[in-house]
C-alpha atoms as a PDB file:
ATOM      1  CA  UNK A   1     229.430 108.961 221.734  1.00  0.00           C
ATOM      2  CA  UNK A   2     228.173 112.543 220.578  1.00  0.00           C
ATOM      3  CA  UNK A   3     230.461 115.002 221.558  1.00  0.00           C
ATOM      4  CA  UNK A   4     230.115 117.910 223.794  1.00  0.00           C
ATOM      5  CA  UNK A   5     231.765 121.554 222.819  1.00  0.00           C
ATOM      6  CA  UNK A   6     235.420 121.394 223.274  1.00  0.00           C
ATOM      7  CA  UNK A   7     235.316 123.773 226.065  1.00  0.00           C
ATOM      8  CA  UNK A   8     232.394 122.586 227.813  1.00  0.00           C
ATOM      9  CA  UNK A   9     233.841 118.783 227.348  1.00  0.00           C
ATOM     10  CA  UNK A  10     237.283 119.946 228.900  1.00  0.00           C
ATOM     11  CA  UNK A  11     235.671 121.463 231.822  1.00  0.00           C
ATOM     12  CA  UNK A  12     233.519 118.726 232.585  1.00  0.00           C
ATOM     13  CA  UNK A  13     236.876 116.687 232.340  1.00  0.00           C
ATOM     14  CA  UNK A  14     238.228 119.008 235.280  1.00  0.00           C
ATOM     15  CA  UNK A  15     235.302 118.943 236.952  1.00  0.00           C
ATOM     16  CA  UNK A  16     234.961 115.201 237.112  1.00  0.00           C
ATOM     17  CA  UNK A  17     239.163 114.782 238.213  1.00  0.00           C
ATOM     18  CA  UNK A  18     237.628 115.869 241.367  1.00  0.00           C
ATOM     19  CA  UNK A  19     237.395 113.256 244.652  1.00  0.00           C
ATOM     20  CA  UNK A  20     233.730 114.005 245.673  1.00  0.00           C
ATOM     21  CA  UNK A  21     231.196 115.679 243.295  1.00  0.00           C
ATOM     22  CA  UNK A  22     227.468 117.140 243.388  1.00  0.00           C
ATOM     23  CA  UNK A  23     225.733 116.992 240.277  1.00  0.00           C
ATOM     24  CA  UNK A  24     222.660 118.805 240.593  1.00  0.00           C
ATOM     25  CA  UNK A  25     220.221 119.384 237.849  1.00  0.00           C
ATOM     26  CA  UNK A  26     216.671 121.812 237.689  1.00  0.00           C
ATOM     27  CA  UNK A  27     213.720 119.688 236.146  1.00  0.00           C
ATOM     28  CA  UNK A  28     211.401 121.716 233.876  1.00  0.00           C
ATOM     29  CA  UNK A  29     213.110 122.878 231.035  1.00  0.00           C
ATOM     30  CA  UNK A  30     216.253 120.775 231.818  1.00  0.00           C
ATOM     31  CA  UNK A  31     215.566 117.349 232.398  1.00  0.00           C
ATOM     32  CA  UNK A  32     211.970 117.736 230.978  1.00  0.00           C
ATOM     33  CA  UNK A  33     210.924 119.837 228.166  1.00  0.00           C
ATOM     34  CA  UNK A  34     209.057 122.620 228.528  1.00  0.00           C
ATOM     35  CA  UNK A  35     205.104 121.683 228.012  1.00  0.00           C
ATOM     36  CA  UNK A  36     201.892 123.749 228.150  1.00  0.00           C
ATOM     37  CA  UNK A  37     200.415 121.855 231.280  1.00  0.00           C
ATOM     38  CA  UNK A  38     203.196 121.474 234.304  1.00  0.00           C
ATOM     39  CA  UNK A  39     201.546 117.535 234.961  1.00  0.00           C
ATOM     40  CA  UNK A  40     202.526 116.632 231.930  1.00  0.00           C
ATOM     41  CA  UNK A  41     205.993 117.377 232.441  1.00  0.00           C
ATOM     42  CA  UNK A  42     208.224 113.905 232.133  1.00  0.00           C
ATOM     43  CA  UNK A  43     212.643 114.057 232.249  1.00  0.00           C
ATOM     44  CA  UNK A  44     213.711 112.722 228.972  1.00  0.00           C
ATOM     45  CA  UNK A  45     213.876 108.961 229.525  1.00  0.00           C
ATOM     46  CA  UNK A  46     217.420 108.672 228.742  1.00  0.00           C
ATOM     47  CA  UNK A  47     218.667 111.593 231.015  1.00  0.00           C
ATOM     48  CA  UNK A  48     216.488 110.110 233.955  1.00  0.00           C
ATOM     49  CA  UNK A  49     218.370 106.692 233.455  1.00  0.00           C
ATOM     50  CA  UNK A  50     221.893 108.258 233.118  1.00  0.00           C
ATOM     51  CA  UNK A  51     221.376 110.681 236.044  1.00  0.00           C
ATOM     52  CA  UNK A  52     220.565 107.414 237.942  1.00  0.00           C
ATOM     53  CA  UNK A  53     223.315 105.572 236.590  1.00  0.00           C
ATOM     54  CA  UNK A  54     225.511 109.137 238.021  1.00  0.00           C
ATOM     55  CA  UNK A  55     224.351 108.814 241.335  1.00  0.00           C
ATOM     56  CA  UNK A  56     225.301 104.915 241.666  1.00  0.00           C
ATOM     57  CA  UNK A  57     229.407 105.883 240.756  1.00  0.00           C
ATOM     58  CA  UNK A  58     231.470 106.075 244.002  1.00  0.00           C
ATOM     59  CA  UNK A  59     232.219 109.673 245.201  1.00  0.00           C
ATOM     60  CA  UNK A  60     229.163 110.912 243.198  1.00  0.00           C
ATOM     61  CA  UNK A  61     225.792 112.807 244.675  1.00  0.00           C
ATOM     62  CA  UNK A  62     222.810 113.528 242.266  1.00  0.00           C
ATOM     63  CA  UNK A  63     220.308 116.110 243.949  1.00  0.00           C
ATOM     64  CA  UNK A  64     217.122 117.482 241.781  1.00  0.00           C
ATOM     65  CA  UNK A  65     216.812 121.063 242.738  1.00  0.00           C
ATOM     66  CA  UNK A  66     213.542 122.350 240.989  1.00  0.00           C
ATOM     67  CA  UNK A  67     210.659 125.374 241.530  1.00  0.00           C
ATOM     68  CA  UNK A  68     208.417 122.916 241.728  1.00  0.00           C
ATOM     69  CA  UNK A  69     207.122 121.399 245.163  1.00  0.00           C
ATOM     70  CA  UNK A  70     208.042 118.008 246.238  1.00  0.00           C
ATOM     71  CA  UNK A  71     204.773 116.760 246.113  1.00  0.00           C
ATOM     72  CA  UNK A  72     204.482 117.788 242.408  1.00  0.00           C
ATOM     73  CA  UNK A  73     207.980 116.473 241.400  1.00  0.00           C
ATOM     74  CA  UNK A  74     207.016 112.946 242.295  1.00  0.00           C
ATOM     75  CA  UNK A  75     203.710 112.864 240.370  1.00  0.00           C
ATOM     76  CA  UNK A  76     206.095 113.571 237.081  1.00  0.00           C
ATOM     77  CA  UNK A  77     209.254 111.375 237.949  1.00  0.00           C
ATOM     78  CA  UNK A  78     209.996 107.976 237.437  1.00  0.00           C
ATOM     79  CA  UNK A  79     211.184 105.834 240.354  1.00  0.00           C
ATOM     80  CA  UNK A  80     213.991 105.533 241.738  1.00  0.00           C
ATOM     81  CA  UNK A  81     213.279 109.407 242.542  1.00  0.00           C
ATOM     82  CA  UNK A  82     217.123 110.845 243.613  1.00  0.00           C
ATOM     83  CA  UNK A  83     217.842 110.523 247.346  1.00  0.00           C
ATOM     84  CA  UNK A  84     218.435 114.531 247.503  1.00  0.00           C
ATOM     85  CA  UNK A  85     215.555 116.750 246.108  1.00  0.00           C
ATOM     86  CA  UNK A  86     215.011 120.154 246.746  1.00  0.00           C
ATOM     87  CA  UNK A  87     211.519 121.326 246.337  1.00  0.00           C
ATOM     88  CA  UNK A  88     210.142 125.108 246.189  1.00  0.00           C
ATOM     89  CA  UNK A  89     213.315 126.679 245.380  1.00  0.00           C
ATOM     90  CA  UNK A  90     214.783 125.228 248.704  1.00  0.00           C
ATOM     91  CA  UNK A  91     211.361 125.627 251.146  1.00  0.00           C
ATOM     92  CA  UNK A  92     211.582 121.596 250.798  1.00  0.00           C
ATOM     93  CA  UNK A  93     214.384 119.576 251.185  1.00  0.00           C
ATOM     94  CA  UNK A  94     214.013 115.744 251.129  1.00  0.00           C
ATOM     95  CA  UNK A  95     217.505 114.156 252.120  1.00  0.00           C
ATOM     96  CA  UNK A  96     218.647 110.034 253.027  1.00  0.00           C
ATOM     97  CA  UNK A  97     218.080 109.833 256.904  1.00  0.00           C
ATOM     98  CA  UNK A  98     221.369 109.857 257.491  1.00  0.00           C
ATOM     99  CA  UNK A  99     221.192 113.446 257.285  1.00  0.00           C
ATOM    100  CA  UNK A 100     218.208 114.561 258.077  1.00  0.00           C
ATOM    101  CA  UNK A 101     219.105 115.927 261.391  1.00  0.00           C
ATOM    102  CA  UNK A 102     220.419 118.251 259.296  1.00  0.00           C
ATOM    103  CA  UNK A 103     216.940 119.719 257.673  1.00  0.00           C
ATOM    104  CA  UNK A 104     214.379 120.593 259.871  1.00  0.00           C
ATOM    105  CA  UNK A 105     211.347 122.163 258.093  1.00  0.00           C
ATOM    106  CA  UNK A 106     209.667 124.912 259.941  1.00  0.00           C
ATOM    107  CA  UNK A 107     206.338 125.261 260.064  1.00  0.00           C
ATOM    108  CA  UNK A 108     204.699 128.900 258.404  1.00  0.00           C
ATOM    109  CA  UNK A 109     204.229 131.091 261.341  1.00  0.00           C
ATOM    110  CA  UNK A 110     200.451 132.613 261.640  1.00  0.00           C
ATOM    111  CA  UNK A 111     202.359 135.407 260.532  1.00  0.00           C
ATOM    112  CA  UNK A 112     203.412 134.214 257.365  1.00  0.00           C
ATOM    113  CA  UNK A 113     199.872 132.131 256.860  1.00  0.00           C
ATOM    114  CA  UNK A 114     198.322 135.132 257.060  1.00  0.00           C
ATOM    115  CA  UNK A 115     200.410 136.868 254.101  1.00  0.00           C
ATOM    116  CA  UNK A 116     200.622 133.947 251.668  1.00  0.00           C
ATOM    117  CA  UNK A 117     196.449 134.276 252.371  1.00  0.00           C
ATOM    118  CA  UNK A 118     196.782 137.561 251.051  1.00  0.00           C
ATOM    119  CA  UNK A 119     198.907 136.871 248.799  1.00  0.00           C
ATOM    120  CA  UNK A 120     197.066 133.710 247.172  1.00  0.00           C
ATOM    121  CA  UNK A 121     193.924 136.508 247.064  1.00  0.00           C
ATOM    122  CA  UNK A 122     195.789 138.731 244.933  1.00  0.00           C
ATOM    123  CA  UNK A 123     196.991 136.426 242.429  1.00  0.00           C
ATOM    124  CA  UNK A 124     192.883 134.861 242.068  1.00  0.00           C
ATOM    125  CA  UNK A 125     191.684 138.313 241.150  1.00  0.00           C
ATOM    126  CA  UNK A 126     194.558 138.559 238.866  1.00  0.00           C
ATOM    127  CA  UNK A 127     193.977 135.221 237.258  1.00  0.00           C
ATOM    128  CA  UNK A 128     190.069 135.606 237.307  1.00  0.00           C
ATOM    129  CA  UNK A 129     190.470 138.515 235.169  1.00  0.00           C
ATOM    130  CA  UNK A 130     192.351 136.780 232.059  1.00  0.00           C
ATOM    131  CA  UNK A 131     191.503 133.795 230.126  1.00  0.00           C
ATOM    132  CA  UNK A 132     193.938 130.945 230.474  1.00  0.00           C
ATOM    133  CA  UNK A 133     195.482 132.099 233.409  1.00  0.00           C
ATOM    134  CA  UNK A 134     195.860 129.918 236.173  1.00  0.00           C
ATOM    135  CA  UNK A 135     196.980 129.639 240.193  1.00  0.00           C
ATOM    136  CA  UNK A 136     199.587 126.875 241.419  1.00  0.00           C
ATOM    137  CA  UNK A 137     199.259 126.661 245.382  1.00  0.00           C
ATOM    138  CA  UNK A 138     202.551 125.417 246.767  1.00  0.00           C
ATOM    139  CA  UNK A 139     203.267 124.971 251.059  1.00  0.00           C
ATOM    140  CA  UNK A 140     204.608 128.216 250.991  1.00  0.00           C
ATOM    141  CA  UNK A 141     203.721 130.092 247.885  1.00  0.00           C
ATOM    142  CA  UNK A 142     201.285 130.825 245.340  1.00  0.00           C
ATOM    143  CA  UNK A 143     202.708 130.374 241.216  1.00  0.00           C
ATOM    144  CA  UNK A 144     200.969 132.438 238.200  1.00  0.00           C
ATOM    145  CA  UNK A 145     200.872 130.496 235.423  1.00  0.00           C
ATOM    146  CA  UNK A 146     200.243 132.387 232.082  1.00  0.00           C
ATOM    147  CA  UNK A 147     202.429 130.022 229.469  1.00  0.00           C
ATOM    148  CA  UNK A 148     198.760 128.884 228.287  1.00  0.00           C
ATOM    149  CA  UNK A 149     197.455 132.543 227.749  1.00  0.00           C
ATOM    150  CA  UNK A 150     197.992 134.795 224.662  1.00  0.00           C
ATOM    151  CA  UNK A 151     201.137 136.455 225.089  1.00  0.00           C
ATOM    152  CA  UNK A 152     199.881 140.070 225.664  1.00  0.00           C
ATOM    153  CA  UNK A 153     197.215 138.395 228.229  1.00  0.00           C
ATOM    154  CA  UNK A 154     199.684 136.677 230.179  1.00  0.00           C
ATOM    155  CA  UNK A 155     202.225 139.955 230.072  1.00  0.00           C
ATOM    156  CA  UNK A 156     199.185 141.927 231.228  1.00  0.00           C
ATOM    157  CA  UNK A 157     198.801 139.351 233.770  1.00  0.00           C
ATOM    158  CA  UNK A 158     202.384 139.249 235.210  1.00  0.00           C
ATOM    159  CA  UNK A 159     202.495 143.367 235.844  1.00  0.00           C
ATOM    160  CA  UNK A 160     199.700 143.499 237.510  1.00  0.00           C
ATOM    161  CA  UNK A 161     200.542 140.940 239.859  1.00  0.00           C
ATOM    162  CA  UNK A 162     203.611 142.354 240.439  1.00  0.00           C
ATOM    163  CA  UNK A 163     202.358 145.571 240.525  1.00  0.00           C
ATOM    164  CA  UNK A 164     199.888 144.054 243.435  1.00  0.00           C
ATOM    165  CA  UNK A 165     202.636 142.036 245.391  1.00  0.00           C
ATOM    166  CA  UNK A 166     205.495 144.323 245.164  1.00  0.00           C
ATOM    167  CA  UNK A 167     204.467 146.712 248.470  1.00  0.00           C
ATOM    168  CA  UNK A 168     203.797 142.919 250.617  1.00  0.00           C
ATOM    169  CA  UNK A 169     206.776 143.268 252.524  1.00  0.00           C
ATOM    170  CA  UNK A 170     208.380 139.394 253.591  1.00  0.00           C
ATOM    171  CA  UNK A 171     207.067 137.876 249.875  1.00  0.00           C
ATOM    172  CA  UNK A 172     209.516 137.262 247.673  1.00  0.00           C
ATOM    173  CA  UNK A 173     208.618 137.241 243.748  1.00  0.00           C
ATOM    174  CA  UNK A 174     210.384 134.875 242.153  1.00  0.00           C
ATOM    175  CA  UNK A 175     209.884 135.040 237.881  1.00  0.00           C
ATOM    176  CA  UNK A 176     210.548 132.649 235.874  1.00  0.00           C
ATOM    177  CA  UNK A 177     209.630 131.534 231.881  1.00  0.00           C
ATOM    178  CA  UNK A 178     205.893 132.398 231.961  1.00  0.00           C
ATOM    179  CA  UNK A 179     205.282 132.311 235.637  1.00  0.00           C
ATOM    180  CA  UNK A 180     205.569 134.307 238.584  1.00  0.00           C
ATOM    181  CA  UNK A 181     205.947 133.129 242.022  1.00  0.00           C
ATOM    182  CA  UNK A 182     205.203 134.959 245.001  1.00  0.00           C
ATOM    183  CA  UNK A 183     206.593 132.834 248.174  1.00  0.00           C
ATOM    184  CA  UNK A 184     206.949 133.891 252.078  1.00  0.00           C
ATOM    185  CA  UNK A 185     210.351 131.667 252.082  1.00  0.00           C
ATOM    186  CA  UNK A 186     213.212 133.684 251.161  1.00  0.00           C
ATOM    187  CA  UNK A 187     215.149 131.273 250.090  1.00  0.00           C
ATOM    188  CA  UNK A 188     216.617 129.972 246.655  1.00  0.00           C
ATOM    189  CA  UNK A 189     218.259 127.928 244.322  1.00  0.00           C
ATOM    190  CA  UNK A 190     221.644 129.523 245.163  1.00  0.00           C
ATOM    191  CA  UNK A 191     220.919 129.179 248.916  1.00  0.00           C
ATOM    192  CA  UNK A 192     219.750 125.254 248.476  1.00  0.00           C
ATOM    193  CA  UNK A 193     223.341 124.561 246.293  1.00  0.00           C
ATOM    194  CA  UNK A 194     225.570 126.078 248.742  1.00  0.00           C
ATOM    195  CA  UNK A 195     223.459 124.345 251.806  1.00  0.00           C
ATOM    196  CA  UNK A 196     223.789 120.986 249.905  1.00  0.00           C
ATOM    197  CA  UNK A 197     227.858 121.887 249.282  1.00  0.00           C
ATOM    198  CA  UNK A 198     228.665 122.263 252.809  1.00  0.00           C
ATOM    199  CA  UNK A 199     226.417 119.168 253.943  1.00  0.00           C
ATOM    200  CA  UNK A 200     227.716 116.896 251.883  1.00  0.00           C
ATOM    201  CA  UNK A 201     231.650 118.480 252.109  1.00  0.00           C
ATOM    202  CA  UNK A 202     231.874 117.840 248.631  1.00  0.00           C
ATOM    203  CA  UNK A 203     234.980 119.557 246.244  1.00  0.00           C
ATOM    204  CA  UNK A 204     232.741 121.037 243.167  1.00  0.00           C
ATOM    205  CA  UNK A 205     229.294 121.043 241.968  1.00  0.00           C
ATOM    206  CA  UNK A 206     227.437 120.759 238.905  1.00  0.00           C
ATOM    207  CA  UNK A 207     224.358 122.591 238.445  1.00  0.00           C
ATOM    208  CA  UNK A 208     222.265 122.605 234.803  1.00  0.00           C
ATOM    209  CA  UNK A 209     219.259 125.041 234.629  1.00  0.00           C
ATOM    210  CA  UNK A 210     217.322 127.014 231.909  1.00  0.00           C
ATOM    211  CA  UNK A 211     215.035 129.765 234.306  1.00  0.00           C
ATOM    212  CA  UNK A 212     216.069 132.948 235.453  1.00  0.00           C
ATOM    213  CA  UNK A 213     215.558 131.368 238.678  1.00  0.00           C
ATOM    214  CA  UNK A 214     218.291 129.139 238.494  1.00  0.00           C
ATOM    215  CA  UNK A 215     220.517 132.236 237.924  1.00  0.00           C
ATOM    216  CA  UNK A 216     220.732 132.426 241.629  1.00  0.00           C
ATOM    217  CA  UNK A 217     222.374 128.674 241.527  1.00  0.00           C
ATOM    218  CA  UNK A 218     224.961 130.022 238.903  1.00  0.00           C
ATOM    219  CA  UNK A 219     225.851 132.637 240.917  1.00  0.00           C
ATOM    220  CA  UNK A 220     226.723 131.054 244.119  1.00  0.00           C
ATOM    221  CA  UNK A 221     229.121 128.803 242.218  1.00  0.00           C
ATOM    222  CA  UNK A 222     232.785 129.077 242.752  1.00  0.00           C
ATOM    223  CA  UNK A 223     235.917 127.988 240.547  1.00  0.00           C
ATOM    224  CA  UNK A 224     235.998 124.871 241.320  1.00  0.00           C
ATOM    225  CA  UNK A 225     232.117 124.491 240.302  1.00  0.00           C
ATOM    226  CA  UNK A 226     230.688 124.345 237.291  1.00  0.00           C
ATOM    227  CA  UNK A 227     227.744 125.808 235.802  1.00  0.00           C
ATOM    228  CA  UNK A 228     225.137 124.925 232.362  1.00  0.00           C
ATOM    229  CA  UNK A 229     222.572 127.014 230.908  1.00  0.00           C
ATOM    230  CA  UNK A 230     220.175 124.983 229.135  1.00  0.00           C
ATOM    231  CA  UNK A 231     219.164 127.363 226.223  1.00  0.00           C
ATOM    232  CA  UNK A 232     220.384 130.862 225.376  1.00  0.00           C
ATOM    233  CA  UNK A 233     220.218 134.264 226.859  1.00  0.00           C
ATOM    234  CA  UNK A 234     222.315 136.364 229.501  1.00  0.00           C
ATOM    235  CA  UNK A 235     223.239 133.963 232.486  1.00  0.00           C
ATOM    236  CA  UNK A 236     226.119 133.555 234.764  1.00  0.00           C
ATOM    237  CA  UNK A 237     226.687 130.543 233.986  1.00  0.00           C
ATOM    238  CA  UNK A 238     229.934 129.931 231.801  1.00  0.00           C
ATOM    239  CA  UNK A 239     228.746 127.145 229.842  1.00  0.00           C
ATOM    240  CA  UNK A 240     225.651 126.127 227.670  1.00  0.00           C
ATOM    241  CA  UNK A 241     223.591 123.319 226.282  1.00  0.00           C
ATOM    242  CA  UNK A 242     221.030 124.049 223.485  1.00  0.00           C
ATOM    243  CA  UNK A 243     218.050 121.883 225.317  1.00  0.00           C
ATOM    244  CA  UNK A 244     217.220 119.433 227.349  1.00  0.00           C
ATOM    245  CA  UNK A 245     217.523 116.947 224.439  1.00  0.00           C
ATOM    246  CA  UNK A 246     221.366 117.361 224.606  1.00  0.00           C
ATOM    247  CA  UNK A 247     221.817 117.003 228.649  1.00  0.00           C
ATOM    248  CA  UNK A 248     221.684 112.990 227.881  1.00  0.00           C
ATOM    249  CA  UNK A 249     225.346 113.518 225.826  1.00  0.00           C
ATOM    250  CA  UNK A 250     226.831 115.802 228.689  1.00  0.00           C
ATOM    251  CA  UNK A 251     225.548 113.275 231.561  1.00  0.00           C
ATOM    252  CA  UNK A 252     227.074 110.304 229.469  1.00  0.00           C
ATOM    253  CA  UNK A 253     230.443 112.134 228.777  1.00  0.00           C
ATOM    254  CA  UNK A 254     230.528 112.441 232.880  1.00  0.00           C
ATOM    255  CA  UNK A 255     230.200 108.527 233.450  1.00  0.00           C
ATOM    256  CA  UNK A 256     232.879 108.017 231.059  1.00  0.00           C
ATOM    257  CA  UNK A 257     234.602 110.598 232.888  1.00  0.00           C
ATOM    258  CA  UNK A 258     234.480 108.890 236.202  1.00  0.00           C
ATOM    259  CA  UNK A 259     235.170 105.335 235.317  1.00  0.00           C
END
C-alpha cells in the first residue's frame, strides 16, 4: 500500500481508534478533479469504491457534503450514492429515513423568492456582459461560473458581482475556485458538519476539501476531528493531500485502520 505522510498517517491512526466515526468528504476538487464543465465532473473510480467500501465497516458513517445541489450531485455520481449527502452548502440535506424527522426543509419565504429574483438578475447582466461566463441556478441560490473565461474576464466578472450583491442584505456570497455564489440560506459547510456530528452522536469526524468554502468545515472541527486540505494554500485544516488522485491511498489506509 502507498503510504501516507507520517504525520497525516499517525493521525488518521488516532482518528480511526475511535468507537463511532464520520467521514465526510467535498466532491469537486476532492473526490473529482477539477474540470472546465461542472457535468462532467466524475469521483475518481477508485475513491468512489473505497468510500463505499468505508461506509459498509461497523461504527462508520460516509456523508458527501458538496456546493453543489443534490439534484446535480446525482447526475455525476455513481450508484450506490452515500445515504447522507448534503447539498448547497447545507440548504439540502438527504438523510436514511430513520432520521429524517430530523431535517425538515423549509420552503423560501416570498420574502426570500423575491431576493434570490433579484439576485439571479444581477448575476445575468453580469454574465451577459463577458464571454464564457455562465449562471448555475440552484433551490436557493444563483452560482457565477467564470473557470471557462480568460482569467482577467472572469476576475472582472467576480468584482462586479460582488460589487452588485454586497449591499443585498440576507444573501450570503459564498466564493469559491472560479465561482461565486450568492445564496439566501445562511448556512454552510461548517454548520452542515457540526449538524451531522450531533445527529449521528458520533466521537470525531473526518472532513477532506480543496475550496475556500470548505474552510468553514475545517474550522468547526475540534481535537478529536480531523481535517484534509486537498491541494495547497492557507487553510485551517492541519493536514494535506496534494489532489484528489491521492485521497484513494488515505481512504485505503482508513479501512486497514478499522479492520
Amino acid at each position: 500500500m502507498p503510504e501516507l505522510d507520517p504525520e497525516l498517517h499517525a493521525a488518521l491512526s488516532g482518528f480511526a481508534a475511535h468507537q463511532k466515526i464520520l467521514v465526510a468528504l467535498d466532491f469537486d476538487g476532492t473526490m473529482s478533479p477539477i474540470v472546465d464543465r461542472p457535468e462532467d465532473a466524475r469521483p475518481l473510480p477508485e475513491s468512489a469504491e473505497l468510500f463505499e467500501q468505508l461506509r459498509q465497516l461497523p461504527g462508520v458513517f460516509a456523508a458527501l457534503v458538496s456546493g453543489r445541489n443534490l439534484a446535480s450531485l446525482a447526475q455525476v455520481y455513481p450508484e450506490p450514492m452515500p445515504e447522507f449527502c448534503i447539498g448547497s452548502h447545507g440548504a439540502e440535506r438527504q438523510v436514511p429515513e430513520t432520521f429524517k424527522a430530523s431535517w425538515v426543509e423549509k420552503p423560501l419565504s416570498a420574502e426570500q423568492k423575491n431576493l434570490l429574483a433579484q439576485v439571479t438578475a444581477e448575476l445575468a447582466v453580469v454574465a451577459d456582459r463577458h464571454a464564457e461566463v455562465s449562471l448555475e441556478y440552484k433551490p436557493s441560490a444563483t452560482v457565477l461560473h467564470v473557470r471557462r473565461a480568460a482569467p482577467q474576464a472572469g476576475a472582472a466578472a467576480l468584482h462586479e458581482a460582488k460589487t452588485a450583491l454586497q449591499p443585498l442584505a440576507g444573501v450570503k456570497l459564498l466564493e469559491g475556485k472560479a465561482v461565486l455564489e450568492a445564496s439566501v440560506h445562511q448556512g454552510d459547510k461548517g454548520e452542515s458538519l457540526s449538524w451531522l456530528k450531533h445527529l449521528l452522536q458520533v466521537d470525531a469526524v473526518l472532513f477532506i476539501g480543496d475550496d475556500v468554502t470548505d474552510e468553514n468545515g475545517f474550522k468547526v472541527l475540534d481535537s478529536t476531528d480531523l481535517g484534509v486540505k486537498v491541494g495547497s494554500g492557507p487553510t485551517a485544516a492541519t493536514h494535506h493531500i496534494a489532489s484528489p488522485q491521492d485521497l484513494p491511498v488515505l481512504l485505503q489506509n482508513l479501512i486497514s485502520m478499522r479492520h
